[in-house]
C-alpha atoms as a PDB file:
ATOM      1  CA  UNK A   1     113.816 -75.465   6.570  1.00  0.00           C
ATOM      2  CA  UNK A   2     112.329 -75.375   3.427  1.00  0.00           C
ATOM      3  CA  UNK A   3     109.332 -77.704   1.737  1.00  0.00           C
ATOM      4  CA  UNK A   4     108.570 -78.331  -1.737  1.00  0.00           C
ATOM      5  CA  UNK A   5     105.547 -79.603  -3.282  1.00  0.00           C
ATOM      6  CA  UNK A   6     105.609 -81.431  -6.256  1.00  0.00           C
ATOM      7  CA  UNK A   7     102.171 -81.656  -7.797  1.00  0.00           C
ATOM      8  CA  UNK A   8     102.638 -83.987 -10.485  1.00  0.00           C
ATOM      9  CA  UNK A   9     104.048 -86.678  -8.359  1.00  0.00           C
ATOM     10  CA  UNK A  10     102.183 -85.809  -5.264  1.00  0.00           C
ATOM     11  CA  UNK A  11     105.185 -85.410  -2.955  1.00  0.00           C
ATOM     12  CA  UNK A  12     106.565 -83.303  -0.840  1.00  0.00           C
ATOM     13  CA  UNK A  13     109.827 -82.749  -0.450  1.00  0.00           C
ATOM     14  CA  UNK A  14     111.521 -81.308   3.085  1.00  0.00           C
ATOM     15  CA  UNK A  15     114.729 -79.552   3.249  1.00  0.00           C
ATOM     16  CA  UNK A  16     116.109 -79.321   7.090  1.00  0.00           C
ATOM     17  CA  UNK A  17     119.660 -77.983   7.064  1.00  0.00           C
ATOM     18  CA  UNK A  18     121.787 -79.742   9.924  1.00  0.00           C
ATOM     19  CA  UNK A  19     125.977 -80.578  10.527  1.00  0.00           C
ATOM     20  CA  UNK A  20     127.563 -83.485  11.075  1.00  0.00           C
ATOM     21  CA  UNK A  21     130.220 -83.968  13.565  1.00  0.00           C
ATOM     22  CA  UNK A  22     132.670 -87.487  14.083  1.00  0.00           C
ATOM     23  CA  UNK A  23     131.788 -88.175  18.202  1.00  0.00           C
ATOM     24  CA  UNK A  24     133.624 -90.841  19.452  1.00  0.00           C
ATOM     25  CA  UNK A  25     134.201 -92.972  16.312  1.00  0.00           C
ATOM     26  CA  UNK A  26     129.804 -92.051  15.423  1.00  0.00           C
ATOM     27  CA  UNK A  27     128.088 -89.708  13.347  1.00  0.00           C
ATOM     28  CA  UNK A  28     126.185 -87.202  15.315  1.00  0.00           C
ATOM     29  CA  UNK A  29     123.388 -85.051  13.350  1.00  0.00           C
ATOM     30  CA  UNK A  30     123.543 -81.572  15.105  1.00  0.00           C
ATOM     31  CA  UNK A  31     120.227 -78.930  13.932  1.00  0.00           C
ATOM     32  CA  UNK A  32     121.853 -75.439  12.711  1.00  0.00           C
ATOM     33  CA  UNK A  33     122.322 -73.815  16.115  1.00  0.00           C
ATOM     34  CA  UNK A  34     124.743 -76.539  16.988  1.00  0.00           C
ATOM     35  CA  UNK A  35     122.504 -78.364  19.352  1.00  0.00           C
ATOM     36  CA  UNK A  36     121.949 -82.025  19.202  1.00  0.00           C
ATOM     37  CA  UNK A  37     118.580 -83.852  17.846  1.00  0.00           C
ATOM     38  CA  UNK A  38     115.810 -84.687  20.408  1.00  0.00           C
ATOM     39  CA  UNK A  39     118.494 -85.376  23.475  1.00  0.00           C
ATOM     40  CA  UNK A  40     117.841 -88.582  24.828  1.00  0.00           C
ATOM     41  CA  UNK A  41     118.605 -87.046  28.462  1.00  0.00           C
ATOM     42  CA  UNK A  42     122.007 -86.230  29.732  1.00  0.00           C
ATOM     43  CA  UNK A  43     124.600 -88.311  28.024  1.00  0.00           C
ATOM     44  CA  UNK A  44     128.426 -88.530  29.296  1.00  0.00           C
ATOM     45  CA  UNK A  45     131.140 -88.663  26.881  1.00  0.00           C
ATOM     46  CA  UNK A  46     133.565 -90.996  27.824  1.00  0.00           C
ATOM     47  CA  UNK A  47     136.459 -89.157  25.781  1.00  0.00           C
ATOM     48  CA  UNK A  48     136.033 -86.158  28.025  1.00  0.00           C
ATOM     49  CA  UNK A  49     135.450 -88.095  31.485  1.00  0.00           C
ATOM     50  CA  UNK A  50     138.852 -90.142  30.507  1.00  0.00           C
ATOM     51  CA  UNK A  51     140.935 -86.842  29.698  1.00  0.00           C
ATOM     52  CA  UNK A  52     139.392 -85.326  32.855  1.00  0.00           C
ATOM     53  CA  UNK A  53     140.347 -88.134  34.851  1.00  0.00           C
ATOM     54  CA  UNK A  54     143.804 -88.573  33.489  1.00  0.00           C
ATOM     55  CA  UNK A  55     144.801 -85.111  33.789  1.00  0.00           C
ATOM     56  CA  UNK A  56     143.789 -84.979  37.687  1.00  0.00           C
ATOM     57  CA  UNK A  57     145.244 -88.351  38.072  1.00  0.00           C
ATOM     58  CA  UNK A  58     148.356 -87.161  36.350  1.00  0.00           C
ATOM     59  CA  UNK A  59     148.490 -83.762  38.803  1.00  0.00           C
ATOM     60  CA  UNK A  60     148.295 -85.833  41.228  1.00  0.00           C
ATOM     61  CA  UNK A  61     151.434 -87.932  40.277  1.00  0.00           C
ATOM     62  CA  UNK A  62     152.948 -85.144  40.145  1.00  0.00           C
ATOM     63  CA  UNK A  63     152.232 -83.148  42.958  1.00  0.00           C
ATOM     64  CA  UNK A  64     153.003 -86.409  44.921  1.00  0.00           C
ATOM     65  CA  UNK A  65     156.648 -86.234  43.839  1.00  0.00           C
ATOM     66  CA  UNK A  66     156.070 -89.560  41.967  1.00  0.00           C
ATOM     67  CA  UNK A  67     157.454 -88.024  38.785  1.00  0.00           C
ATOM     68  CA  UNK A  68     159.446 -85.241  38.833  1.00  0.00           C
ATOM     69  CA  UNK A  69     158.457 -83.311  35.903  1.00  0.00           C
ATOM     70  CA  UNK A  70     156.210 -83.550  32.700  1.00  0.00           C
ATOM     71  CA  UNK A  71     158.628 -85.620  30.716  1.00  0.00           C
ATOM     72  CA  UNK A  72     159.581 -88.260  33.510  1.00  0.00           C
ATOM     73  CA  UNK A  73     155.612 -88.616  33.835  1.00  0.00           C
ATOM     74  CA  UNK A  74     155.051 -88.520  29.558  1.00  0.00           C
ATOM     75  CA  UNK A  75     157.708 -91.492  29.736  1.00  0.00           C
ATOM     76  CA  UNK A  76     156.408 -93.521  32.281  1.00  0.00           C
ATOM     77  CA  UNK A  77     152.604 -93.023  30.433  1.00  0.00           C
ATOM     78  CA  UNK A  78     154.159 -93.246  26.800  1.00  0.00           C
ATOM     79  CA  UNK A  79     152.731 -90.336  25.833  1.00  0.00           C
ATOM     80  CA  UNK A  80     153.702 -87.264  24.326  1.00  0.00           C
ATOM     81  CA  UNK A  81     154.794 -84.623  26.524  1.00  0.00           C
ATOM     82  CA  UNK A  82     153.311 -81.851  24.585  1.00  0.00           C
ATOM     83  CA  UNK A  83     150.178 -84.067  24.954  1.00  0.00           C
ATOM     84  CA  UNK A  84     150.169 -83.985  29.021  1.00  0.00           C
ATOM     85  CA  UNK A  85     150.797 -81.251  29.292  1.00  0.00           C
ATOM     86  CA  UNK A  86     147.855 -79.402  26.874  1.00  0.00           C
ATOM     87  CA  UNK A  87     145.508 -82.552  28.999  1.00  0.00           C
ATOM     88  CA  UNK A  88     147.012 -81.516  32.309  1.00  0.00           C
ATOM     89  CA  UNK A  89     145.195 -77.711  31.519  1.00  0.00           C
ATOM     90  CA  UNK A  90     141.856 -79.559  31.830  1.00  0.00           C
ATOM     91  CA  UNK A  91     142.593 -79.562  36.093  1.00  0.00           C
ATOM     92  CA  UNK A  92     141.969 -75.916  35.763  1.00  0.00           C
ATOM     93  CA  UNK A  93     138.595 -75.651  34.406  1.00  0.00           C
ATOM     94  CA  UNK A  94     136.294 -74.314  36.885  1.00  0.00           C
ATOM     95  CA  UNK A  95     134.783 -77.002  39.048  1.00  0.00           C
ATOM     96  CA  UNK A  96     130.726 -76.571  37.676  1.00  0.00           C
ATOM     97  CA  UNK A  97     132.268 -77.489  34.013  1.00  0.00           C
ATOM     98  CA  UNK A  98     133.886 -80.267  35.350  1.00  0.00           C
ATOM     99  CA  UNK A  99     130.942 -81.591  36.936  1.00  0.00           C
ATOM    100  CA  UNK A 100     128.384 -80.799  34.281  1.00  0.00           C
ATOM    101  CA  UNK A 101     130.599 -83.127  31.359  1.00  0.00           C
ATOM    102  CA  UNK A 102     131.464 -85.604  34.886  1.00  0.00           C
ATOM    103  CA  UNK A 103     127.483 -85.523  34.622  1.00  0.00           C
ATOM    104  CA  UNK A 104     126.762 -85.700  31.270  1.00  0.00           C
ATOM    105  CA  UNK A 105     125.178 -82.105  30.809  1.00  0.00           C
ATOM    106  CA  UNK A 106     128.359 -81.301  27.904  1.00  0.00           C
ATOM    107  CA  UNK A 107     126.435 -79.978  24.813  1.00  0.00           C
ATOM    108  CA  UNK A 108     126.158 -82.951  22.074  1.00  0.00           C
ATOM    109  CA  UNK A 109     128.999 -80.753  19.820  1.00  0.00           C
ATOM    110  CA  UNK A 110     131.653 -80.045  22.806  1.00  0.00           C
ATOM    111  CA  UNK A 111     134.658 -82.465  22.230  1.00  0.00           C
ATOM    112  CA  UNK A 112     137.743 -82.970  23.628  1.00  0.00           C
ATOM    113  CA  UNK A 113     139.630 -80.643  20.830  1.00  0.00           C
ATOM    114  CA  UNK A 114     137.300 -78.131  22.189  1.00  0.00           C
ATOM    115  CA  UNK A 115     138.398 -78.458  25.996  1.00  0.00           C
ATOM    116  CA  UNK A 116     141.584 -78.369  24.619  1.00  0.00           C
ATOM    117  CA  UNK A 117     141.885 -75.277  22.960  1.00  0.00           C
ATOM    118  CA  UNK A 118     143.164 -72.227  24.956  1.00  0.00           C
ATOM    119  CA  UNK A 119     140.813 -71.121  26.828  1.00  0.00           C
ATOM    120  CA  UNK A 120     141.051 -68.316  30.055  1.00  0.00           C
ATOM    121  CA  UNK A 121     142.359 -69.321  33.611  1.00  0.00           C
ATOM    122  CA  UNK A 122     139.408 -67.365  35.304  1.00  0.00           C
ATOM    123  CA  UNK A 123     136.230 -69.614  36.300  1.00  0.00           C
ATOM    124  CA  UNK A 124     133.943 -66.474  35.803  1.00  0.00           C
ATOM    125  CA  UNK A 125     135.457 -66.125  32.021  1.00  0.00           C
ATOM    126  CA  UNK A 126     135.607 -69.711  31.244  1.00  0.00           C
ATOM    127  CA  UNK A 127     132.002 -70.174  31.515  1.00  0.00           C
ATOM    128  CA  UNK A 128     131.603 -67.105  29.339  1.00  0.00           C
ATOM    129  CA  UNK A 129     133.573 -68.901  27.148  1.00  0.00           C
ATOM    130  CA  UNK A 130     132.318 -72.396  27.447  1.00  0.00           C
ATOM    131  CA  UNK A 131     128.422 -71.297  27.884  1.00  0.00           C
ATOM    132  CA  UNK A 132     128.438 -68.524  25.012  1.00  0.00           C
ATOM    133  CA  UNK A 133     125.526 -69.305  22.702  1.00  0.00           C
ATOM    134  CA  UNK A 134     127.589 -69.671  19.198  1.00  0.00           C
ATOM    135  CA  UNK A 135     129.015 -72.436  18.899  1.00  0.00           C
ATOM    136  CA  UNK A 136     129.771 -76.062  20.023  1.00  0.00           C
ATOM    137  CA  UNK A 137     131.448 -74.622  23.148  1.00  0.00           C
ATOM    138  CA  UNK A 138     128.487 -74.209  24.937  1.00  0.00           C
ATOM    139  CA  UNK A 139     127.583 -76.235  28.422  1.00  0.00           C
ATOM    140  CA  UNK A 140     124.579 -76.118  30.421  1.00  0.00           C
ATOM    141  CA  UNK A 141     124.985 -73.765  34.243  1.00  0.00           C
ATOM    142  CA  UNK A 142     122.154 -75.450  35.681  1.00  0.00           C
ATOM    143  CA  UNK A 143     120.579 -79.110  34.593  1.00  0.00           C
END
């Protein structure tokens, strides 16, 4: 953050870097460390819920014997199968990162691309991962 003063016209001009990031079809302002602006409180993000959701949903079609394999269950959804089966991953996070985006305690940057990316089967090293300081990919153990 920087601050000017401009004597001659009295002013004083503020300089606060910050990112923006496309959430959900909004702007979001993030500050520098990735973090969002005065939180509100614990917001969910319905893109992350829904994936969540479908990918459970969609393990469970499968694991009922109601489609046989990714591509009879892509064609019956109309989806890509590529696509289930990077969303069907999301059934393996460890249970507290489920529950803190179920709850709404998902850092403002963390977005679905992010959930998507490869991450590591392990609980233990996914909230390494997911709770590492840098970054967007960063979710709260305990709010």
């Amino acid at each position: 953050m920087t601050a000017i003063l401009d004597p001659s016209t009295n002013t004083i001009t503020i300089s606060i870097p910050i990112k923006m990031r496309k959430r959900g079809g909004r702007k979001l302002v993030l500050a520098p460390d990735g973090s969002g602006w005065a939180p509100a409180g614990p917001k969910v993000d319905n893109v992350l819920v829904k994936a969540i959701a479908r990918a459970f949903r969609w393990r469970k079609l499968l694991e009922a014997g109601t489609h046989a394999t990714i591509e009879e269950l892509a064609a019956a959804e109309r989806i890509n199968p590529s696509y289930v089966s990077r969303l069907l991953r999301l059934t393996l996070l460890a249970p507290d990162i489920v529950e803190a985006v179920l709850d709404g305690r998902q850092p403002a940057g963390l977005q679905l691309d992010d959930l998507l990316a490869p991450f590591p089967v392990e609980w233990e090293a996914q909230k390494l991962a997911f709770w590492h300081p840098q970054g967007a990919r960063k979710i709260s153990p305990d709010a």
